[in-house]
PDB file of N, CA and C in Angstrom:
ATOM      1  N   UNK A   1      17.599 -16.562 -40.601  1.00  0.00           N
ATOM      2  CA  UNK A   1      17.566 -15.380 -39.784  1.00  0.00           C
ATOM      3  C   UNK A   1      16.539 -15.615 -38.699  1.00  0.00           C
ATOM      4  N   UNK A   2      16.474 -15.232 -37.219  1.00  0.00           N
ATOM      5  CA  UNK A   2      16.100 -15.328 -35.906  1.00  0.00           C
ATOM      6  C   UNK A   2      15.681 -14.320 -35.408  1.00  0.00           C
ATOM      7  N   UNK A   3      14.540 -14.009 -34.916  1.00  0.00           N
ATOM      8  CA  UNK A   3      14.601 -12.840 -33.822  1.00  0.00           C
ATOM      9  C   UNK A   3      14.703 -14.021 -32.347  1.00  0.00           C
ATOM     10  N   UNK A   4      14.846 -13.929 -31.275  1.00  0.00           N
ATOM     11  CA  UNK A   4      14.703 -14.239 -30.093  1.00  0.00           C
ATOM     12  C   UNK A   4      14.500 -12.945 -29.212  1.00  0.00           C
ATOM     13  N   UNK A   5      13.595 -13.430 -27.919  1.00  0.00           N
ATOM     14  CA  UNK A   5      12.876 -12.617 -26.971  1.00  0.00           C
ATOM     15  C   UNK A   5      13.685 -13.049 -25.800  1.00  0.00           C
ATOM     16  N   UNK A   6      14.230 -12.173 -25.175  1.00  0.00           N
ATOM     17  CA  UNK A   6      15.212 -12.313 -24.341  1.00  0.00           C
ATOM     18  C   UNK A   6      14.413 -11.770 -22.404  1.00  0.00           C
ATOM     19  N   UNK A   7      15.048 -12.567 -21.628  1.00  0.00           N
ATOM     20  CA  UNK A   7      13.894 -12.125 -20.001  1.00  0.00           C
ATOM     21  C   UNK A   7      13.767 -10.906 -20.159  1.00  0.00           C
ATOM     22  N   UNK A   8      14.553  -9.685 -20.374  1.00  0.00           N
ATOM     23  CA  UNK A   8      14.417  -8.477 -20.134  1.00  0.00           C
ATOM     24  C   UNK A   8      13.578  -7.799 -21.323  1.00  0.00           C
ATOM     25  N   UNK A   9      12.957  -8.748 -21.893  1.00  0.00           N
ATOM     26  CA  UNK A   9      11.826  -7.727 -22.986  1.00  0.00           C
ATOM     27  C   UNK A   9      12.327  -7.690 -24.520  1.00  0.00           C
ATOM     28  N   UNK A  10      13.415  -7.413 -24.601  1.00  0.00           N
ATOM     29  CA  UNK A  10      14.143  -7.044 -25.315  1.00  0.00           C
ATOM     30  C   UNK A  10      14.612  -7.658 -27.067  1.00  0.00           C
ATOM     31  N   UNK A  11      14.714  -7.822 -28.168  1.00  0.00           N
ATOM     32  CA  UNK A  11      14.954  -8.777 -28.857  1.00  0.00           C
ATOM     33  C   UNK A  11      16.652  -8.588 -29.513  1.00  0.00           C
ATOM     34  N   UNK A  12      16.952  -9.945 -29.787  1.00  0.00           N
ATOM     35  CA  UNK A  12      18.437 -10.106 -30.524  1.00  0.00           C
ATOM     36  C   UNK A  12      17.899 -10.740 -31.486  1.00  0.00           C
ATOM     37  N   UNK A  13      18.514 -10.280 -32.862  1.00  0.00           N
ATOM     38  CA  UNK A  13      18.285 -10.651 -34.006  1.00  0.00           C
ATOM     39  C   UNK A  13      19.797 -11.555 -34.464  1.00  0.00           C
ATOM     40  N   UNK A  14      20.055 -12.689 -34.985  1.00  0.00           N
ATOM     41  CA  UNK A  14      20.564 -13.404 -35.308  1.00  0.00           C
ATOM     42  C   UNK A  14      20.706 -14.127 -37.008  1.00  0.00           C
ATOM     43  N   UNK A  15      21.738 -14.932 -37.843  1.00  0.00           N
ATOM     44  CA  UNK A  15      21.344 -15.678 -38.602  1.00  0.00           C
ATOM     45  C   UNK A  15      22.348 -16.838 -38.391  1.00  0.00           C
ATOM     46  N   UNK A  16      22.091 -17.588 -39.086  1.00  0.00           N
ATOM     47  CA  UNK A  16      22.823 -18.846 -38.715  1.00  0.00           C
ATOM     48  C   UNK A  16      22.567 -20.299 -39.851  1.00  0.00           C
ATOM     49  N   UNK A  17      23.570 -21.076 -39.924  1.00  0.00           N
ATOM     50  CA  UNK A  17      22.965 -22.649 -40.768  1.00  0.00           C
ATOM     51  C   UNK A  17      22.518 -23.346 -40.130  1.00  0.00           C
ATOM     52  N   UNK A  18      22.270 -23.294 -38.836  1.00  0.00           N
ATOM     53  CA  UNK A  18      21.586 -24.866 -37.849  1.00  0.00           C
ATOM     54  C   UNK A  18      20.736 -23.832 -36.943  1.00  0.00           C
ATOM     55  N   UNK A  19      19.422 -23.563 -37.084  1.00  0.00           N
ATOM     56  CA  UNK A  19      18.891 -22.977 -36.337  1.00  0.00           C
ATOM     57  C   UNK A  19      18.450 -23.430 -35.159  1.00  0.00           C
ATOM     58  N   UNK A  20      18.234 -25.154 -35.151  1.00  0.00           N
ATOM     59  CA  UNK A  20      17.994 -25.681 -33.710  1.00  0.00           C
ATOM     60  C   UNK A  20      19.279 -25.716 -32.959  1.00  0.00           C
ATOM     61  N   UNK A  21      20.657 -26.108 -33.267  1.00  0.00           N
ATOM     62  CA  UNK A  21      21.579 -25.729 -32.782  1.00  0.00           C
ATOM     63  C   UNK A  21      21.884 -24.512 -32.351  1.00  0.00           C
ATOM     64  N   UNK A  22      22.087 -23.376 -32.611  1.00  0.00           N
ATOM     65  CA  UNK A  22      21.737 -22.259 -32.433  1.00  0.00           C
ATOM     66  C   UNK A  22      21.043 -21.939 -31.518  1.00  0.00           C
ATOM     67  N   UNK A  23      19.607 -22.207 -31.650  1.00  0.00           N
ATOM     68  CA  UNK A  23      18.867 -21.816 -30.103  1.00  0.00           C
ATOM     69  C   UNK A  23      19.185 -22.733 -28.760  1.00  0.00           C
ATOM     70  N   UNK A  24      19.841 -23.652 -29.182  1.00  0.00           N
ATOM     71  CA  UNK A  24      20.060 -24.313 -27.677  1.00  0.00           C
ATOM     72  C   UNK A  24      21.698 -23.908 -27.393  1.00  0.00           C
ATOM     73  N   UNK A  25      22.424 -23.085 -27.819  1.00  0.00           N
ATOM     74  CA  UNK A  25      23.294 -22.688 -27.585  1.00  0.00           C
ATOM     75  C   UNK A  25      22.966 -21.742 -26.514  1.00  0.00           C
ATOM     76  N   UNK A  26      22.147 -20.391 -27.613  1.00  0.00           N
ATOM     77  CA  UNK A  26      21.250 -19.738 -26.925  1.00  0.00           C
ATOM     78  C   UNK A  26      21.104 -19.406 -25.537  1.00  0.00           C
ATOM     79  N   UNK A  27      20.014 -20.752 -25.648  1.00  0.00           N
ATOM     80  CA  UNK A  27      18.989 -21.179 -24.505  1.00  0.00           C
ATOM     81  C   UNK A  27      20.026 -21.414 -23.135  1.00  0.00           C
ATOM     82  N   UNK A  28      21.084 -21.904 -23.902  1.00  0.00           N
ATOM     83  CA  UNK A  28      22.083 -22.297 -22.809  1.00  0.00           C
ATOM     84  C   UNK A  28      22.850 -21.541 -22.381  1.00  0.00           C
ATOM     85  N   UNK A  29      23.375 -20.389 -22.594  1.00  0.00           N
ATOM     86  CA  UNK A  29      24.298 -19.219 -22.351  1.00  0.00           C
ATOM     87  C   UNK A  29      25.586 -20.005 -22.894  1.00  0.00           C
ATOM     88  N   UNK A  30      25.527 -20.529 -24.094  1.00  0.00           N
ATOM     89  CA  UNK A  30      27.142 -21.103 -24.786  1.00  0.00           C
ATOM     90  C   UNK A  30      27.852 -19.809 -25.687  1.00  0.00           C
ATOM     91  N   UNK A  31      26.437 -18.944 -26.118  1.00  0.00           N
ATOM     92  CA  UNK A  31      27.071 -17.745 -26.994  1.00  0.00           C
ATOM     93  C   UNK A  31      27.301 -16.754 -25.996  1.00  0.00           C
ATOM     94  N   UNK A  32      28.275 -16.593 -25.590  1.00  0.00           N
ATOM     95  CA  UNK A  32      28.688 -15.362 -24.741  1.00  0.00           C
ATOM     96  C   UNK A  32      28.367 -13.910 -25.694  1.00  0.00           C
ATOM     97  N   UNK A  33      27.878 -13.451 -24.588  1.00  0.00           N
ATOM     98  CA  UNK A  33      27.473 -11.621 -24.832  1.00  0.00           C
ATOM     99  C   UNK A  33      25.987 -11.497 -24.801  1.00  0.00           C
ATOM    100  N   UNK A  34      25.539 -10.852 -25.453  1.00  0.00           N
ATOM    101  CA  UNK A  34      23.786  -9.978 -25.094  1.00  0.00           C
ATOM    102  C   UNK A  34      22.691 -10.947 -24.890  1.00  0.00           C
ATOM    103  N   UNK A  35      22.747 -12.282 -25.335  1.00  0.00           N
ATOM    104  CA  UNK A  35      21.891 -12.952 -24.956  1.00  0.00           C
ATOM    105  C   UNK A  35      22.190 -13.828 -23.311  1.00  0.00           C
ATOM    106  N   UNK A  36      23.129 -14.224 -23.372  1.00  0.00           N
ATOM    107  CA  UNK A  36      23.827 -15.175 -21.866  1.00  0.00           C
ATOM    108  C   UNK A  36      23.985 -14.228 -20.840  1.00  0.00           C
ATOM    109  N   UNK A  37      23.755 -13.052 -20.918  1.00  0.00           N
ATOM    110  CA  UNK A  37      23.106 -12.224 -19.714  1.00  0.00           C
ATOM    111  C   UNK A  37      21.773 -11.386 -19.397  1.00  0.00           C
ATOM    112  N   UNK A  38      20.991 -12.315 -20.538  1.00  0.00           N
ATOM    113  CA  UNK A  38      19.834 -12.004 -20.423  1.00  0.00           C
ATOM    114  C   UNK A  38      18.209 -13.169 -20.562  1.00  0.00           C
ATOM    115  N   UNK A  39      19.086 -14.425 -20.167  1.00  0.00           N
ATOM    116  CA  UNK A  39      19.065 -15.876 -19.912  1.00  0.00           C
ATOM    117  C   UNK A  39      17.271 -15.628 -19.000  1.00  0.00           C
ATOM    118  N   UNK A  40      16.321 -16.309 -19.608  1.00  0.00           N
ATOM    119  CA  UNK A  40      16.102 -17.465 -20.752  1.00  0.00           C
ATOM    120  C   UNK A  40      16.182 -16.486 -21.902  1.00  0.00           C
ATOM    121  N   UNK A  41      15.799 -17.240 -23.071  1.00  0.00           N
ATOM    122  CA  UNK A  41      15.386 -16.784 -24.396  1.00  0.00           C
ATOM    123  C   UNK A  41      14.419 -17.284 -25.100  1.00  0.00           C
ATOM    124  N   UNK A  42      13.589 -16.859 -25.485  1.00  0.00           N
ATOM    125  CA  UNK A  42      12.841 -17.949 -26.308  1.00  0.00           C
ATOM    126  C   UNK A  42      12.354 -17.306 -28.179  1.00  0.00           C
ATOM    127  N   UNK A  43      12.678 -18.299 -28.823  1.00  0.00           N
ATOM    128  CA  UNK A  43      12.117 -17.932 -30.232  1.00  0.00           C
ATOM    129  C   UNK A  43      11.044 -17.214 -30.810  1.00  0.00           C
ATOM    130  N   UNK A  44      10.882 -16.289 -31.584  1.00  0.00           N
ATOM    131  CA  UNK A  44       9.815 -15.655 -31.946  1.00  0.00           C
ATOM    132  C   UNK A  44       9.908 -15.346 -33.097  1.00  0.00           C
ATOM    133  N   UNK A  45      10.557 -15.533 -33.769  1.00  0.00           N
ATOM    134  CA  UNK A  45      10.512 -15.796 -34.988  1.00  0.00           C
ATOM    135  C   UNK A  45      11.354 -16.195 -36.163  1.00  0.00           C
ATOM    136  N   UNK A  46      11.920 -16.608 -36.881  1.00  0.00           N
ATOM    137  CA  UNK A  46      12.959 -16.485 -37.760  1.00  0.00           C
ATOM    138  C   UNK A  46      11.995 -17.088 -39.345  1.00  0.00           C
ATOM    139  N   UNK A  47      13.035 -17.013 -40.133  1.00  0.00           N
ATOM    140  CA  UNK A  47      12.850 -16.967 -42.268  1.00  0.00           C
ATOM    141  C   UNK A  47      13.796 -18.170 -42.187  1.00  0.00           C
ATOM    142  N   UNK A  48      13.708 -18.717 -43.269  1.00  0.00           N
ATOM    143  CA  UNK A  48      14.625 -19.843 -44.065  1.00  0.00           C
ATOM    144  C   UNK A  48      15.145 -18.639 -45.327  1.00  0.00           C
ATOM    145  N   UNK A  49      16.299 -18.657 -45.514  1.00  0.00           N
ATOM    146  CA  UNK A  49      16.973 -18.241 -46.740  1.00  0.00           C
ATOM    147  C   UNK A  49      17.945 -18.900 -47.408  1.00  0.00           C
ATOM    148  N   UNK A  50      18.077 -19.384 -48.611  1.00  0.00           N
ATOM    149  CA  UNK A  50      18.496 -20.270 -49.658  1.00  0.00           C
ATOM    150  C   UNK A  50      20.318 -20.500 -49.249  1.00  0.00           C
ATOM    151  N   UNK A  51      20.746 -19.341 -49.278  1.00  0.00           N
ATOM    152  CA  UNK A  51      22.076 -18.807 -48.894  1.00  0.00           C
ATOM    153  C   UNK A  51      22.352 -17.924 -47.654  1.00  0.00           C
ATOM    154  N   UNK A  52      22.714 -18.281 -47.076  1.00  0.00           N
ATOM    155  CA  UNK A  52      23.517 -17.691 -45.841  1.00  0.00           C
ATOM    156  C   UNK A  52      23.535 -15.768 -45.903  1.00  0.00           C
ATOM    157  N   UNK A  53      24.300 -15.664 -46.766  1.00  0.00           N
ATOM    158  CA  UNK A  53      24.665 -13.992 -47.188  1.00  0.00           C
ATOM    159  C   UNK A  53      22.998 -13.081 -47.115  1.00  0.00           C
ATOM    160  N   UNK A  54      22.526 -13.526 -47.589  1.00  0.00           N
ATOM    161  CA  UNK A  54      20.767 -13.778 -47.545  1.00  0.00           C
ATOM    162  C   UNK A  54      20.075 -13.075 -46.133  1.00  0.00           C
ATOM    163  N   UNK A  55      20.632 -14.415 -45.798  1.00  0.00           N
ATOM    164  CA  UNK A  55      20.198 -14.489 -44.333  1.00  0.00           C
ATOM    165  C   UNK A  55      20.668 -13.302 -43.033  1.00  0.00           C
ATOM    166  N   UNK A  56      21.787 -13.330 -43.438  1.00  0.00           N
ATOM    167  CA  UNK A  56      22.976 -11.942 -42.838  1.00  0.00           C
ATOM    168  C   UNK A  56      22.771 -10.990 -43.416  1.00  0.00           C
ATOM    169  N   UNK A  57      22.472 -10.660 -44.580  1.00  0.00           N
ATOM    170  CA  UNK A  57      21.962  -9.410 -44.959  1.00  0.00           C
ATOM    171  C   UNK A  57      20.376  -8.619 -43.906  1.00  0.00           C
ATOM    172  N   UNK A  58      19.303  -9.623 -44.266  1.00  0.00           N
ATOM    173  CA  UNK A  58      18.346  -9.774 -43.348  1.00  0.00           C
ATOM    174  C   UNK A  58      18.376  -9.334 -42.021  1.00  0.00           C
ATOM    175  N   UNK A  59      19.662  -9.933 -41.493  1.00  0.00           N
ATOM    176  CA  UNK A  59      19.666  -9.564 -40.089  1.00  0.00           C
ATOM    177  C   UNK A  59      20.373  -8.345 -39.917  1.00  0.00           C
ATOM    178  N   UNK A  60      21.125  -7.997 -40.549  1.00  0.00           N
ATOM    179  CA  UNK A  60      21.395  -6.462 -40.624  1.00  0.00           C
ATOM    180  C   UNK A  60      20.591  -5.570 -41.269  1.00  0.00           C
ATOM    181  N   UNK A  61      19.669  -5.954 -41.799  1.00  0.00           N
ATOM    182  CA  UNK A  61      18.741  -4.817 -42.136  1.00  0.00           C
ATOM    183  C   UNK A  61      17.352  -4.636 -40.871  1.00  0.00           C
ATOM    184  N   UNK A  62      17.141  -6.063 -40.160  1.00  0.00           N
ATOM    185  CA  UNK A  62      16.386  -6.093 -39.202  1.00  0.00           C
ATOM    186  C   UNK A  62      17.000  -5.669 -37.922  1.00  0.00           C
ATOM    187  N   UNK A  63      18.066  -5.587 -37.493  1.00  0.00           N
ATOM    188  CA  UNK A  63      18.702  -4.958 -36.341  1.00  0.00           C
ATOM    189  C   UNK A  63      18.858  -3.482 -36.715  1.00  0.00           C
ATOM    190  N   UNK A  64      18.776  -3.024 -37.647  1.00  0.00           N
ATOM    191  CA  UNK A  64      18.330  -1.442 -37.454  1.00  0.00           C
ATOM    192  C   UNK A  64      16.647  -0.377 -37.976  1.00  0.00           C
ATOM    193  N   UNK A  65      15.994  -1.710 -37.201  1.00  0.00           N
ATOM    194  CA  UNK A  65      14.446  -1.737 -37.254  1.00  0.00           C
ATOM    195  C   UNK A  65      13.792  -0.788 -35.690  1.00  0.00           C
ATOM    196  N   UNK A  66      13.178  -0.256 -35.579  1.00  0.00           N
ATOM    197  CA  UNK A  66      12.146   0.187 -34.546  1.00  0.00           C
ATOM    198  C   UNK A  66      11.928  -1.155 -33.491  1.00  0.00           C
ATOM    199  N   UNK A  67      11.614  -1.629 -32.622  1.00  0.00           N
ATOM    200  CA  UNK A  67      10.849  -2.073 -31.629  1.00  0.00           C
ATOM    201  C   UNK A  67       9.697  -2.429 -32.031  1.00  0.00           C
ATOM    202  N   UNK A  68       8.961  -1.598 -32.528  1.00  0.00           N
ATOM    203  CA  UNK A  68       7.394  -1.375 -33.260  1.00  0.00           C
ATOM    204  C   UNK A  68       7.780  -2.307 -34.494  1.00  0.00           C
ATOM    205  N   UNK A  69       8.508  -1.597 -35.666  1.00  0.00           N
ATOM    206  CA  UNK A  69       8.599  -2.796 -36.626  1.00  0.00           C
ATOM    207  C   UNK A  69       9.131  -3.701 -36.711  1.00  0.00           C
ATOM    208  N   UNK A  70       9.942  -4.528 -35.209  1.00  0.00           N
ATOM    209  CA  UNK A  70      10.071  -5.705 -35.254  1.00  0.00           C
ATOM    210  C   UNK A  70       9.210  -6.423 -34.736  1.00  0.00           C
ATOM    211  N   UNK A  71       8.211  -5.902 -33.984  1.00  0.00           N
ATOM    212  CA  UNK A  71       6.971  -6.773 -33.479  1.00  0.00           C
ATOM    213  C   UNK A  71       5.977  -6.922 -34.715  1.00  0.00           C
ATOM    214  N   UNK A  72       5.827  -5.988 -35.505  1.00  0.00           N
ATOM    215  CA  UNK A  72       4.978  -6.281 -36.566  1.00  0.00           C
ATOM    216  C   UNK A  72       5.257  -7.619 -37.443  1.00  0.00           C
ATOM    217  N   UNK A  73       6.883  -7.135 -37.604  1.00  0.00           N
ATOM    218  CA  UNK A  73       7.470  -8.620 -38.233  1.00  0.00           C
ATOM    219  C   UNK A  73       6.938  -9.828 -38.009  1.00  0.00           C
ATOM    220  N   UNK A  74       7.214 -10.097 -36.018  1.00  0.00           N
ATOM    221  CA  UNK A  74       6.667 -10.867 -35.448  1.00  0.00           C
ATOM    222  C   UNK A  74       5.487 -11.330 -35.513  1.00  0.00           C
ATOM    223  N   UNK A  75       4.774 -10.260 -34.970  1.00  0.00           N
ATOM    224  CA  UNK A  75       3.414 -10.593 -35.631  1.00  0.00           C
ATOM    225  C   UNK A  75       2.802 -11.428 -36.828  1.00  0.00           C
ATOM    226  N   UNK A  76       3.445 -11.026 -37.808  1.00  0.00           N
ATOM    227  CA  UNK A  76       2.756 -11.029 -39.102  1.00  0.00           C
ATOM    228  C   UNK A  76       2.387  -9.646 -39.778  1.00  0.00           C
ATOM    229  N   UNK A  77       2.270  -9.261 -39.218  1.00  0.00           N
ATOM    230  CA  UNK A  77       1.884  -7.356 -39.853  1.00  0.00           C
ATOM    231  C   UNK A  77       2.536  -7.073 -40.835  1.00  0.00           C
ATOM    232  N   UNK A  78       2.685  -7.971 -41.857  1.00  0.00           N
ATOM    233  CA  UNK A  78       3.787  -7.431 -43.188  1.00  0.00           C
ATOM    234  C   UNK A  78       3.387  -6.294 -43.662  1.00  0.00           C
ATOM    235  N   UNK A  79       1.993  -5.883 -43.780  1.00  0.00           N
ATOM    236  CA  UNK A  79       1.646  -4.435 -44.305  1.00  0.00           C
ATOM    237  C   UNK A  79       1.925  -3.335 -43.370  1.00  0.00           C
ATOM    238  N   UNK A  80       2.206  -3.650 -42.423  1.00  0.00           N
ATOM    239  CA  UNK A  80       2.445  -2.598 -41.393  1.00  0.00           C
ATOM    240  C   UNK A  80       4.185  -1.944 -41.651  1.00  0.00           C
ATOM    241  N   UNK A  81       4.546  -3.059 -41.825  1.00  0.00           N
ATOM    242  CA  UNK A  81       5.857  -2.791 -42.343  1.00  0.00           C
ATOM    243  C   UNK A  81       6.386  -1.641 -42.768  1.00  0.00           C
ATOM    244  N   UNK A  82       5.812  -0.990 -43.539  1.00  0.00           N
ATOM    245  CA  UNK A  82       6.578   0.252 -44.476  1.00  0.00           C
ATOM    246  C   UNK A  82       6.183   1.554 -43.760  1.00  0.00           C
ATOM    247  N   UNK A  83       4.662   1.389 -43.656  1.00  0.00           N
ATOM    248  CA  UNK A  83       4.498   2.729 -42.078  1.00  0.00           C
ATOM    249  C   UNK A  83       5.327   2.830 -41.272  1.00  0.00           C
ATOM    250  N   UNK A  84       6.380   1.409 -40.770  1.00  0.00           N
ATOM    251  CA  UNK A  84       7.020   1.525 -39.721  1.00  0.00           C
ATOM    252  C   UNK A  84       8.600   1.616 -39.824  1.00  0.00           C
ATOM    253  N   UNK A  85       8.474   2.432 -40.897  1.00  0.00           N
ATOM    254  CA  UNK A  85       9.921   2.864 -41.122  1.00  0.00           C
ATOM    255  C   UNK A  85      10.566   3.980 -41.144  1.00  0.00           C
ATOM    256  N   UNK A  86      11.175   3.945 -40.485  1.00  0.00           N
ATOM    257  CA  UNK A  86      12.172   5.370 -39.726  1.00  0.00           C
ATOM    258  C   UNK A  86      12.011   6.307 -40.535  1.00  0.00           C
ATOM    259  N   UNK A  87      12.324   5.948 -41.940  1.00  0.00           N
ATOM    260  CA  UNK A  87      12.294   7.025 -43.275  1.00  0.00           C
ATOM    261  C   UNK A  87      11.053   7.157 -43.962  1.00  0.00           C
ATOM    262  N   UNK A  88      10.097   6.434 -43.407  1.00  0.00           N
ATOM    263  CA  UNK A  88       9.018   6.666 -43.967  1.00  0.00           C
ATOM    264  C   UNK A  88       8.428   7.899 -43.672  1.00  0.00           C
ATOM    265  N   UNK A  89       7.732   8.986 -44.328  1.00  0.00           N
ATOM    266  CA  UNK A  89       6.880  10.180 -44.368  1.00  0.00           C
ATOM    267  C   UNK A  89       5.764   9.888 -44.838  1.00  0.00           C
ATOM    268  N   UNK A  90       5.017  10.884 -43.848  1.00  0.00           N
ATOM    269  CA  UNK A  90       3.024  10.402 -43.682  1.00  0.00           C
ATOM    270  C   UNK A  90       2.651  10.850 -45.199  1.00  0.00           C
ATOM    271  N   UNK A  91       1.391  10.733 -45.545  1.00  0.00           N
ATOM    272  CA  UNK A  91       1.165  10.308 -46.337  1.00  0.00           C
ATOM    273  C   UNK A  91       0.090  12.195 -46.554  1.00  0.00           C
ATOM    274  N   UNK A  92       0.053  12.955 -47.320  1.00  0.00           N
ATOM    275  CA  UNK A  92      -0.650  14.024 -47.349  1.00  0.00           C
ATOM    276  C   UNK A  92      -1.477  13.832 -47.124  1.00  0.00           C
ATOM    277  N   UNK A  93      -2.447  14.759 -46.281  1.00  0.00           N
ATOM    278  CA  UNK A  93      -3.850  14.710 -45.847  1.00  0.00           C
ATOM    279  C   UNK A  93      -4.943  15.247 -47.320  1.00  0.00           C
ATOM    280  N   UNK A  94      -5.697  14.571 -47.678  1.00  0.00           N
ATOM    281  CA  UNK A  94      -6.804  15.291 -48.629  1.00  0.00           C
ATOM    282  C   UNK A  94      -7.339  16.653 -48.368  1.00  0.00           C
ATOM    283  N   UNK A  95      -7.614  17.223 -49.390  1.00  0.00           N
ATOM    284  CA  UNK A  95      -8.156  18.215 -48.754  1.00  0.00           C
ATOM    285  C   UNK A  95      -9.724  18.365 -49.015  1.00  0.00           C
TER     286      UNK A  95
END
């Protein structure tokens, strides 16, 4: 699974079995649609997963992520993670 950073800011989340293949497809505008009109691209992050299904699961659970919690991803911010979820509710104030 892939995130890539696309010229316009923006990220496409991806998975795939040849990930260097893949980004020079990419890189190249060979995958027609959201990335080849938004030419360059560059990598920012992707996982290794054992099995494919894995991997595609991943990316459908990360393409309906926040902006915010895919940069954390990026980041590293794994604890940030769960704050940054759509369904997440704050946490009661003490009194």
């Amino acid at each position: 699974m892939y995130i890539l950073q696309c010229s316009d800011d923006s990220f496409y989340t991806g998975s795939t079995r040849n990930l260097e293949a893949r980004l020079y497809h990419h890189q190249n505008g060979l995958v027609e649609g959201y990335t080849s009109r938004r030419l360059p691209v560059r990598l920012v992050y992707s996982a290794y997963f054992a099995r494919i299904e894995d991997a595609y699961a991943a990316e459908k659970q990360v393409q309906g992520w926040s902006r915010a919690k895919r940069i954390a991803l990026i980041e590293g911010r794994f604890e940030d993670l769960p704050a940054l979820s759509r369904t997440a509710k704050p946490k009661p104030e003490d009194d």
